[in-house]
PDB file of N, CA and C in Angstrom:
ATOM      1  N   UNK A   1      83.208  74.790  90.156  1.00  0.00           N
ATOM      2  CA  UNK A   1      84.568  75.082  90.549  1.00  0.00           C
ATOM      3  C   UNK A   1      85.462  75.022  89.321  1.00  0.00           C
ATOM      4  N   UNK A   2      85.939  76.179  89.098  1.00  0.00           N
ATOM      5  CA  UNK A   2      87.278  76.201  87.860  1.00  0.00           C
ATOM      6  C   UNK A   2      88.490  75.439  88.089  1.00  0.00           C
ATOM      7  N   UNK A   3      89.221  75.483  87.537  1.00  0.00           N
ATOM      8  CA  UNK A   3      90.175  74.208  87.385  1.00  0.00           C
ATOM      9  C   UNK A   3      91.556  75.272  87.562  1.00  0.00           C
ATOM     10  N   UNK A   4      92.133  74.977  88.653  1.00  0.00           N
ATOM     11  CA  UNK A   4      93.319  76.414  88.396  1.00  0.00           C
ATOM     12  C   UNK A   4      94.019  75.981  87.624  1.00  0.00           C
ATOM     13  N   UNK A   5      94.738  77.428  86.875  1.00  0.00           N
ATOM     14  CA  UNK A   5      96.061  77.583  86.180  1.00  0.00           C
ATOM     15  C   UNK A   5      97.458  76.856  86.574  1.00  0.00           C
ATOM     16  N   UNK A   6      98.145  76.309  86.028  1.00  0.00           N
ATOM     17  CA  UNK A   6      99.550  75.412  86.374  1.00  0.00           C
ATOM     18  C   UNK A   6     100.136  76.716  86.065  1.00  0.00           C
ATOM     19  N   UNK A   7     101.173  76.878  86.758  1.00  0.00           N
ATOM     20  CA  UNK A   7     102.564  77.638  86.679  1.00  0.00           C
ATOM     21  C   UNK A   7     103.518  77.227  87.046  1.00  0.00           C
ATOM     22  N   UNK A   8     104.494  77.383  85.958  1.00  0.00           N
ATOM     23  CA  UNK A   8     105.861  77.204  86.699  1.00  0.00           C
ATOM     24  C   UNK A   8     106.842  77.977  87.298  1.00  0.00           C
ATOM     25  N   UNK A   9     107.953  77.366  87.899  1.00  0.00           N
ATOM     26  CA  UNK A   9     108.600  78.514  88.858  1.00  0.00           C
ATOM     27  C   UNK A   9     108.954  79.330  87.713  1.00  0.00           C
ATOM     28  N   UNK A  10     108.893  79.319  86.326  1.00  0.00           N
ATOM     29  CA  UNK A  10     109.291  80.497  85.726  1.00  0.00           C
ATOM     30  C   UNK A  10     108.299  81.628  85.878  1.00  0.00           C
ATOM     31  N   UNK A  11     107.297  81.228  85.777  1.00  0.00           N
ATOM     32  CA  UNK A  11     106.150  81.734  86.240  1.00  0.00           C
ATOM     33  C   UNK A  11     105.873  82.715  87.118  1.00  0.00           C
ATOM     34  N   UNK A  12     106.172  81.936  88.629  1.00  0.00           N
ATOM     35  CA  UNK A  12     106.054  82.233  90.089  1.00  0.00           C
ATOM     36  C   UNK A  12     107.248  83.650  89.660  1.00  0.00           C
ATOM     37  N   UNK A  13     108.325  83.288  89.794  1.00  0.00           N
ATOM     38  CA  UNK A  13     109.783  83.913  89.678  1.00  0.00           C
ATOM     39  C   UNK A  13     109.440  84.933  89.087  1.00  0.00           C
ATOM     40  N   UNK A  14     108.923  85.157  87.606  1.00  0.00           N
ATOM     41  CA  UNK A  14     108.599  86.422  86.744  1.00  0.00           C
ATOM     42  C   UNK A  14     107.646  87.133  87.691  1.00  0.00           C
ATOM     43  N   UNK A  15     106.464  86.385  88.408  1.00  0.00           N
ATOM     44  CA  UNK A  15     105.181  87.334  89.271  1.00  0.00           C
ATOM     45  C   UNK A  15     106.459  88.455  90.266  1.00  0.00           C
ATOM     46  N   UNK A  16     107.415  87.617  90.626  1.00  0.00           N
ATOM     47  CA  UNK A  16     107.959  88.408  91.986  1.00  0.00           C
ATOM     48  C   UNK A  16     108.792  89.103  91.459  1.00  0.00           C
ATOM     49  N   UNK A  17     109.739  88.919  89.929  1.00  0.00           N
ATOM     50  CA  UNK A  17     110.460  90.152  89.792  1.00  0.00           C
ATOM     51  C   UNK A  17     109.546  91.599  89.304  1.00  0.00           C
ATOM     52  N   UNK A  18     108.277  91.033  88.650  1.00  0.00           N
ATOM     53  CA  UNK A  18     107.285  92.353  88.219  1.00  0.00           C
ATOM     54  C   UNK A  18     106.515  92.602  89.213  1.00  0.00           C
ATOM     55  N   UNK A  19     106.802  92.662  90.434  1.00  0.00           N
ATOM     56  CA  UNK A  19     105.884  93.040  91.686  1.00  0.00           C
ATOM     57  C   UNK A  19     107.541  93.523  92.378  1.00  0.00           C
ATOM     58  N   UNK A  20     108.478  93.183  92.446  1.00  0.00           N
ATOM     59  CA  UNK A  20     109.595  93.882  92.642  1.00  0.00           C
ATOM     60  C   UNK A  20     109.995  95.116  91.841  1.00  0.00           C
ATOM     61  N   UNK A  21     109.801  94.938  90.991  1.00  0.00           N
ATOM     62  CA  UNK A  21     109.761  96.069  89.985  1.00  0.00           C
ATOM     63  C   UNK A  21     109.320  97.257  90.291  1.00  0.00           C
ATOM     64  N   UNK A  22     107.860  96.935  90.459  1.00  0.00           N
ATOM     65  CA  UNK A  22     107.198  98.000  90.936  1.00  0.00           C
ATOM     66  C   UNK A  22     106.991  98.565  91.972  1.00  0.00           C
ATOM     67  N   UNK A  23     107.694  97.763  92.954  1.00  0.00           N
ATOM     68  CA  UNK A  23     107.921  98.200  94.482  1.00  0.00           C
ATOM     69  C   UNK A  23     108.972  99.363  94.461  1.00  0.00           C
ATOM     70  N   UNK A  24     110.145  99.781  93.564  1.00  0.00           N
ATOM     71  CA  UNK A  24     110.909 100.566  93.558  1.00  0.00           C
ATOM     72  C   UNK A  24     111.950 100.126  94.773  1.00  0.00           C
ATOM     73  N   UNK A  25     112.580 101.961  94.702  1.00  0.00           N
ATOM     74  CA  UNK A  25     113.651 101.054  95.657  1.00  0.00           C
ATOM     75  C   UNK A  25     113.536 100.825  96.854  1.00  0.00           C
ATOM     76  N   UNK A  26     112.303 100.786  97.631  1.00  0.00           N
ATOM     77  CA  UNK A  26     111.511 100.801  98.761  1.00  0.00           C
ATOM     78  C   UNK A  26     111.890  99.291  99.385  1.00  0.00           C
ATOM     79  N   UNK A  27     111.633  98.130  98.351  1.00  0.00           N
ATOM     80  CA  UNK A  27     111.802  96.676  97.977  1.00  0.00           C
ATOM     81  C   UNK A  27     110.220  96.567  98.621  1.00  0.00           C
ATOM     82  N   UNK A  28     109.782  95.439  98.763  1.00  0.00           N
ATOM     83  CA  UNK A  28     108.607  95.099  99.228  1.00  0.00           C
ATOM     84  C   UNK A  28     108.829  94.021 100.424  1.00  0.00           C
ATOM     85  N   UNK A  29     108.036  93.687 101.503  1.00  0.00           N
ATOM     86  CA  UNK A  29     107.970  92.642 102.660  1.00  0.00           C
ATOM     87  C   UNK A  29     107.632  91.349 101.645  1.00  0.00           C
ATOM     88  N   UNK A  30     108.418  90.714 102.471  1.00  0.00           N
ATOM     89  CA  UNK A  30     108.256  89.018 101.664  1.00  0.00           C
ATOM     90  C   UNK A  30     106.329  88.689 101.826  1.00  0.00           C
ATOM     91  N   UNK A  31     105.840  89.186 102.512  1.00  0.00           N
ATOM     92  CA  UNK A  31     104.477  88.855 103.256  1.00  0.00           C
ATOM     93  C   UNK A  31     103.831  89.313 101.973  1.00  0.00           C
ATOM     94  N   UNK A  32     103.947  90.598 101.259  1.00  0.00           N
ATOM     95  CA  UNK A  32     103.476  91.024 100.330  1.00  0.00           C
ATOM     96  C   UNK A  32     103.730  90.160  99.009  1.00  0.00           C
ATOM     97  N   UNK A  33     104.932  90.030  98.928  1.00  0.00           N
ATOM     98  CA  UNK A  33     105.337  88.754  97.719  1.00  0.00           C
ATOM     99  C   UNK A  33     104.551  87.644  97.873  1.00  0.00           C
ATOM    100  N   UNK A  34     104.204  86.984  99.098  1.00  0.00           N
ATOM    101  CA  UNK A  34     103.873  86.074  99.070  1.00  0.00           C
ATOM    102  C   UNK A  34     102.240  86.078  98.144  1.00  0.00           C
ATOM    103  N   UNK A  35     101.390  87.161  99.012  1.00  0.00           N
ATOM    104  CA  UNK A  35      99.946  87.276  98.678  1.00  0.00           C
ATOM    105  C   UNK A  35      99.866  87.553  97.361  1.00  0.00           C
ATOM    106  N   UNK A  36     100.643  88.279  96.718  1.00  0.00           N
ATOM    107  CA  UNK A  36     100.515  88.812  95.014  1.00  0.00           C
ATOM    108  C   UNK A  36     101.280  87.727  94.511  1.00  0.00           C
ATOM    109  N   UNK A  37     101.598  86.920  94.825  1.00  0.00           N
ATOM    110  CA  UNK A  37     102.187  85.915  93.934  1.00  0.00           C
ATOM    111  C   UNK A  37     101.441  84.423  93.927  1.00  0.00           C
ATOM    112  N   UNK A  38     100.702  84.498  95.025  1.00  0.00           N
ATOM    113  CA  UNK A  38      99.629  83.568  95.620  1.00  0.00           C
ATOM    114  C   UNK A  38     100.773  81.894  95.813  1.00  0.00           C
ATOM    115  N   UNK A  39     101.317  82.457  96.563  1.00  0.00           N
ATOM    116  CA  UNK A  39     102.492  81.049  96.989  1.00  0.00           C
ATOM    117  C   UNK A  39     102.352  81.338  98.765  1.00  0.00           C
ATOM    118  N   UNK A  40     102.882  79.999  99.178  1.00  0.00           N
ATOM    119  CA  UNK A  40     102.910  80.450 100.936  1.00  0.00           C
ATOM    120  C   UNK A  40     104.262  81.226 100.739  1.00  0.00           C
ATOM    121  N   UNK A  41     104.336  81.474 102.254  1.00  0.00           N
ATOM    122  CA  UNK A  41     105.501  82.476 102.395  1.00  0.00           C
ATOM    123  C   UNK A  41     107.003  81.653 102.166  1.00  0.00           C
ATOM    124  N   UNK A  42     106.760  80.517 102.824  1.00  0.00           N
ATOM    125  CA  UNK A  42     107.903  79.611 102.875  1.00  0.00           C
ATOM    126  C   UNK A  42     108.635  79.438 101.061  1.00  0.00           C
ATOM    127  N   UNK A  43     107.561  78.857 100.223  1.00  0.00           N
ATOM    128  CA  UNK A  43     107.605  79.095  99.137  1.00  0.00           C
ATOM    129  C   UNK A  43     108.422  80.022  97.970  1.00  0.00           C
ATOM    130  N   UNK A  44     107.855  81.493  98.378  1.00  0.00           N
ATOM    131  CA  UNK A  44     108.917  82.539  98.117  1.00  0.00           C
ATOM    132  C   UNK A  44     109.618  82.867  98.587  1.00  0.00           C
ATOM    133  N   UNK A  45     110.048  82.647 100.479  1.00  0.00           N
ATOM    134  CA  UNK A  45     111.112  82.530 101.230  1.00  0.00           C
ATOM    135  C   UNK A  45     112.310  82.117  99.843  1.00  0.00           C
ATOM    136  N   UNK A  46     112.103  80.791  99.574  1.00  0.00           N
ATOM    137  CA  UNK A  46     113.223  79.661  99.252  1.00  0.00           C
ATOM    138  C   UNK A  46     113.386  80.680  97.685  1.00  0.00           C
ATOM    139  N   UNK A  47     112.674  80.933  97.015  1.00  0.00           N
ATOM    140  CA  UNK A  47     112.812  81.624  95.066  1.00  0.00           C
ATOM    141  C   UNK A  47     113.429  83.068  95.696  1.00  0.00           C
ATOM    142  N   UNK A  48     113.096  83.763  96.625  1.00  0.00           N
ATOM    143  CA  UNK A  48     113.775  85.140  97.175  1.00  0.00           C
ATOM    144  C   UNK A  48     115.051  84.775  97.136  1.00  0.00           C
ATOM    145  N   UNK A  49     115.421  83.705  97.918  1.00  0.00           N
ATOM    146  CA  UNK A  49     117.015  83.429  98.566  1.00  0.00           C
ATOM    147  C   UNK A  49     117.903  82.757  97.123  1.00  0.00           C
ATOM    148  N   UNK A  50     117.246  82.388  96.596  1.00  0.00           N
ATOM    149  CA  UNK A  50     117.842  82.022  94.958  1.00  0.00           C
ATOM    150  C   UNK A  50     118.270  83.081  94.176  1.00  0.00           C
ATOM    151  N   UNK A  51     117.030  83.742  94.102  1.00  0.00           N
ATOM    152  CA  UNK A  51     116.878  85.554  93.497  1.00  0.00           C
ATOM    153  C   UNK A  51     118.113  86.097  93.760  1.00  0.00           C
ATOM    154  N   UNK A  52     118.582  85.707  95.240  1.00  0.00           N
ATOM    155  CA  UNK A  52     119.861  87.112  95.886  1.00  0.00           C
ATOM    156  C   UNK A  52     120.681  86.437  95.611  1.00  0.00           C
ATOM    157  N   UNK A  53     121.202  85.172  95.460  1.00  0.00           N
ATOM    158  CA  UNK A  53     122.113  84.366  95.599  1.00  0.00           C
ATOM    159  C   UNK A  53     122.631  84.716  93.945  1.00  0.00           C
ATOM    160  N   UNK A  54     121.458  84.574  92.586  1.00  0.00           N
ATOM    161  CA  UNK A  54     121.911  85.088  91.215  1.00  0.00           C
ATOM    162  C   UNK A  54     122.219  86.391  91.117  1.00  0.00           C
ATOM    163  N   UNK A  55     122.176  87.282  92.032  1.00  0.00           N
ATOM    164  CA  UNK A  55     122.600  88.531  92.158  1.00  0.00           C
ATOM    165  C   UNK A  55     121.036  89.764  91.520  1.00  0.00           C
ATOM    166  N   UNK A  56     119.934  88.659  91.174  1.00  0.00           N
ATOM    167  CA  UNK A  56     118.535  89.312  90.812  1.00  0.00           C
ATOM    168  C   UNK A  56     118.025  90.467  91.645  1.00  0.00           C
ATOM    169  N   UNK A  57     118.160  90.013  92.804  1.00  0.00           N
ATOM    170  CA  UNK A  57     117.339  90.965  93.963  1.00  0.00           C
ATOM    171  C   UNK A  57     118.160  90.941  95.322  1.00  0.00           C
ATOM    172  N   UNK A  58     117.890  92.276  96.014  1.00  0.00           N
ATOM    173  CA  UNK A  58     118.980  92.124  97.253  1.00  0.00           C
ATOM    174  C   UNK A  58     117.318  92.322  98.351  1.00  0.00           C
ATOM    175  N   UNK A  59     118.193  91.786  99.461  1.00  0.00           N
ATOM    176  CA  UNK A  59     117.404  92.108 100.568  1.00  0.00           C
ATOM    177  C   UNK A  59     118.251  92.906 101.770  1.00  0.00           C
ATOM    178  N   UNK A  60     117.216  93.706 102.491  1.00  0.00           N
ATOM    179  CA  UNK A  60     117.773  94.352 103.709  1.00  0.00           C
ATOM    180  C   UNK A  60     116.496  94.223 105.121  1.00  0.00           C
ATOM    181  N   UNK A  61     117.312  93.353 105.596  1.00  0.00           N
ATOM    182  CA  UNK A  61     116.832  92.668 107.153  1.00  0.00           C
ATOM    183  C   UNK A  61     117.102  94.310 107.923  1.00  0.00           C
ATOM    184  N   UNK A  62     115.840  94.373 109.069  1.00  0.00           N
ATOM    185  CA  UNK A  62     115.472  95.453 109.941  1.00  0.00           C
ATOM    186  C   UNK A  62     115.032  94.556 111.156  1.00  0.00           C
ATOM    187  N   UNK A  63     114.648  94.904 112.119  1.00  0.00           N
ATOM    188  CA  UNK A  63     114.242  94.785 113.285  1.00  0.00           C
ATOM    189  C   UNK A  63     112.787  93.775 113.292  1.00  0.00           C
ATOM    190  N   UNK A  64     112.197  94.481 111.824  1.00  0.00           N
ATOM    191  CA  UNK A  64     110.312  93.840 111.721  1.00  0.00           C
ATOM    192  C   UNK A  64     110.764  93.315 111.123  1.00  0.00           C
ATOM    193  N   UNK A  65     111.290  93.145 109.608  1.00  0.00           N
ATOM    194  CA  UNK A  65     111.014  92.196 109.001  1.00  0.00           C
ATOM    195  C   UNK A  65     112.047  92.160 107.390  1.00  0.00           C
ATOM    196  N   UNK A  66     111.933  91.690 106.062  1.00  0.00           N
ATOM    197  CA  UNK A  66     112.909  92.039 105.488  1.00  0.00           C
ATOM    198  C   UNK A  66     112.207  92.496 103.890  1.00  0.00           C
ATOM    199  N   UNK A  67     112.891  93.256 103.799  1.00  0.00           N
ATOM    200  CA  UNK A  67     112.877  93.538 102.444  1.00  0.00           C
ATOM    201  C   UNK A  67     113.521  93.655 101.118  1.00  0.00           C
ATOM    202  N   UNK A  68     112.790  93.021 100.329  1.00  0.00           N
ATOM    203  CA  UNK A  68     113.487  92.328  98.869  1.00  0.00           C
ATOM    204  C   UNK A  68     113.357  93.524  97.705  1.00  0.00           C
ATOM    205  N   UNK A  69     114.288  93.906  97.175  1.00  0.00           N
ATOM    206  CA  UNK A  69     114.387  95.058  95.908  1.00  0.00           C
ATOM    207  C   UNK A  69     115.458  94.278  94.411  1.00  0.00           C
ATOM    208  N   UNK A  70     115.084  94.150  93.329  1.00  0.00           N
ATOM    209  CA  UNK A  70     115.326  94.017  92.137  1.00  0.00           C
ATOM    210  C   UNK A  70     116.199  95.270  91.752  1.00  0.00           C
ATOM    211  N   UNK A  71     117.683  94.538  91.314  1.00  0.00           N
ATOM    212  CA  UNK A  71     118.770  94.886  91.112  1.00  0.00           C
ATOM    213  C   UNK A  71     118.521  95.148  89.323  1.00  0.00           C
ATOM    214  N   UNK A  72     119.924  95.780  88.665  1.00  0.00           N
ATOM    215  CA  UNK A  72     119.901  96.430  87.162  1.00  0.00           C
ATOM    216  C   UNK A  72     119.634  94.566  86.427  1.00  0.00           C
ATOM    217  N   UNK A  73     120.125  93.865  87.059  1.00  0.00           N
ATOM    218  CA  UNK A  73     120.525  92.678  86.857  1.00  0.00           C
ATOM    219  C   UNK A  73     119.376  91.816  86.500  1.00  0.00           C
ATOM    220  N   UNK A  74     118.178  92.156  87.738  1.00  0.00           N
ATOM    221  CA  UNK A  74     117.176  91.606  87.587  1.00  0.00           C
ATOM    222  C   UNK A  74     115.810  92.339  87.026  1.00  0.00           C
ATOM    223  N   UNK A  75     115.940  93.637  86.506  1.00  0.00           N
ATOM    224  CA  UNK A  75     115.686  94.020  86.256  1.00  0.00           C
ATOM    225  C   UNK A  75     115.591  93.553  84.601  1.00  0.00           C
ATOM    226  N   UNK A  76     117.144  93.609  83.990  1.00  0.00           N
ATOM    227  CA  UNK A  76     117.122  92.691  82.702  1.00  0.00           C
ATOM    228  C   UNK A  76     116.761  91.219  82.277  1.00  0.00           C
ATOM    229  N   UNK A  77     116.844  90.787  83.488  1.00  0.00           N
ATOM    230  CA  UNK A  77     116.347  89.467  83.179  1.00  0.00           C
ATOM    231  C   UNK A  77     115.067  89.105  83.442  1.00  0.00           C
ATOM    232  N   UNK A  78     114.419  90.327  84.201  1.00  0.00           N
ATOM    233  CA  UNK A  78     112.540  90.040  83.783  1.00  0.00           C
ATOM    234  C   UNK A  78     111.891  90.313  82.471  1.00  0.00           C
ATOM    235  N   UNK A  79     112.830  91.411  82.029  1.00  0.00           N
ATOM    236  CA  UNK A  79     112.691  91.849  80.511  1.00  0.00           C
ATOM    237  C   UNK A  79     112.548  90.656  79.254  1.00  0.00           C
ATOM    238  N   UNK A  80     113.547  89.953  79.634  1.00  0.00           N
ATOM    239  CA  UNK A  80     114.180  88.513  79.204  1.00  0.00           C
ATOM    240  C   UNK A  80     112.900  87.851  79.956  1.00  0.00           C
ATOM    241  N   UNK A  81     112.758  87.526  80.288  1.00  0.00           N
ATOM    242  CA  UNK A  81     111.300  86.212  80.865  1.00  0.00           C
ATOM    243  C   UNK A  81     109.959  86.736  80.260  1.00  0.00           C
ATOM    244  N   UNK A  82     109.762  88.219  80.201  1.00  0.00           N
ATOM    245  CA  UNK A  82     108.810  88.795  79.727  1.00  0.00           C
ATOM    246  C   UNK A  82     108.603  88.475  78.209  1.00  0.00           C
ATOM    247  N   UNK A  83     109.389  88.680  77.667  1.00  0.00           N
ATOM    248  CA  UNK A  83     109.835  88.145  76.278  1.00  0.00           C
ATOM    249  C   UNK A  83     109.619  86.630  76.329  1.00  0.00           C
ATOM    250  N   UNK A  84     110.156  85.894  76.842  1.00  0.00           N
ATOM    251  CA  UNK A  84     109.812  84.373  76.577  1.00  0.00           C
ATOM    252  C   UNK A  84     108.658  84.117  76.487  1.00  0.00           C
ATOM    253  N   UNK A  85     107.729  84.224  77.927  1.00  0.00           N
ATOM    254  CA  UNK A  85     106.568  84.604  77.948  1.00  0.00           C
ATOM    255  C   UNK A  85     105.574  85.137  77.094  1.00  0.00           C
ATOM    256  N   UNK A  86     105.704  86.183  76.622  1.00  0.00           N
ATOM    257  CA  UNK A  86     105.118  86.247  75.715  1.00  0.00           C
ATOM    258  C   UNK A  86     105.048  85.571  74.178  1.00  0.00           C
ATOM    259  N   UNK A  87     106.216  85.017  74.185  1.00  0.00           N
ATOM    260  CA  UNK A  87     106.502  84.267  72.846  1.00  0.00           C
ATOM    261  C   UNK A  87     105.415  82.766  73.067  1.00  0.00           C
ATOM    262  N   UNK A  88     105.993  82.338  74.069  1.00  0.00           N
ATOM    263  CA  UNK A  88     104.943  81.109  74.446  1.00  0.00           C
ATOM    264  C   UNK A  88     103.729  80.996  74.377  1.00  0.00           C
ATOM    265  N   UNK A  89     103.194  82.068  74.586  1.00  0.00           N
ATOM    266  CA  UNK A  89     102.007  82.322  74.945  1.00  0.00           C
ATOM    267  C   UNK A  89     101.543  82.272  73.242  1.00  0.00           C
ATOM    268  N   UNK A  90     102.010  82.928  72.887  1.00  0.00           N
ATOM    269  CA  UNK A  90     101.742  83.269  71.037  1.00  0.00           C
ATOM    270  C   UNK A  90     101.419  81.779  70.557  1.00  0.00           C
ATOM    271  N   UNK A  91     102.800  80.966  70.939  1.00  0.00           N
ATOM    272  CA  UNK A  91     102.545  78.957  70.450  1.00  0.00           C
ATOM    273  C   UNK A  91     102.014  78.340  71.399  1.00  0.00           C
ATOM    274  N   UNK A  92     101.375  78.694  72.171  1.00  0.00           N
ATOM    275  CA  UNK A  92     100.201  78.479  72.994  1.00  0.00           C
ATOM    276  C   UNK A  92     100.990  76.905  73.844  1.00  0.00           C
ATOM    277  N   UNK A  93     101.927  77.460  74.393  1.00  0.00           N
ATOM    278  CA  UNK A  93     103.061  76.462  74.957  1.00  0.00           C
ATOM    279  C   UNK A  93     102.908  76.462  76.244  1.00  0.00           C
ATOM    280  N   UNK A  94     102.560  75.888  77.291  1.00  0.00           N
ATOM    281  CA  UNK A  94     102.454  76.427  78.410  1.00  0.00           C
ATOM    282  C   UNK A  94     104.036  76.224  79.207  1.00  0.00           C
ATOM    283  N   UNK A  95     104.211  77.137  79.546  1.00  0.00           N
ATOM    284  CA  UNK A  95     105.671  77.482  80.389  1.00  0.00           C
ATOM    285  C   UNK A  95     105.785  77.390  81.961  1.00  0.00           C
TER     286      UNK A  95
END
């Protein structure tokens, strides 16, 4: 048995704006965030509602269920985490 990876919510947070990203402006079901980000739902429930609250990502509630889309806003600031990230990674820092 391997030993999992630690992440932090910077971590978690960067998985869901680059899986938002690529959802376009469609946004994606939180159900989907959850599985590609490998968190329970409740989990990214609570980092989604943070997300909208910094103005990162908006959501639009329907009848089934809701969907989360990455704003110009959050869009720049994955750019910005992407960059950190990768810098860390270089000084072998774990983030």
């Amino acid at each position: 048995m391997s030993k999992q990876k630690y992440r932090s919510e910077i971590g978690i947070v960067l998985d869901i704006l680059n899986l938002l990203e690529s959802g376009g402006q469609d946004g994606v079901i939180i159900s989907a965030i959850s599985r590609t980000a490998n968190e329970s739902y409740n989990s990214v429930n609570q980092r989604c509602q943070k997300l909208v609250k910094g103005g990162l990502i908006t959501h639009e509630r329907n009848s089934k269920n809701c969907r989360y889309a990455i704003t110009e806003k959050g869009i720049k600031f994955a750019a910005v985490l992407r960059q950190f990230a990768d810098t860390v990674k270089l000084l072998d820092i774990r983030y």
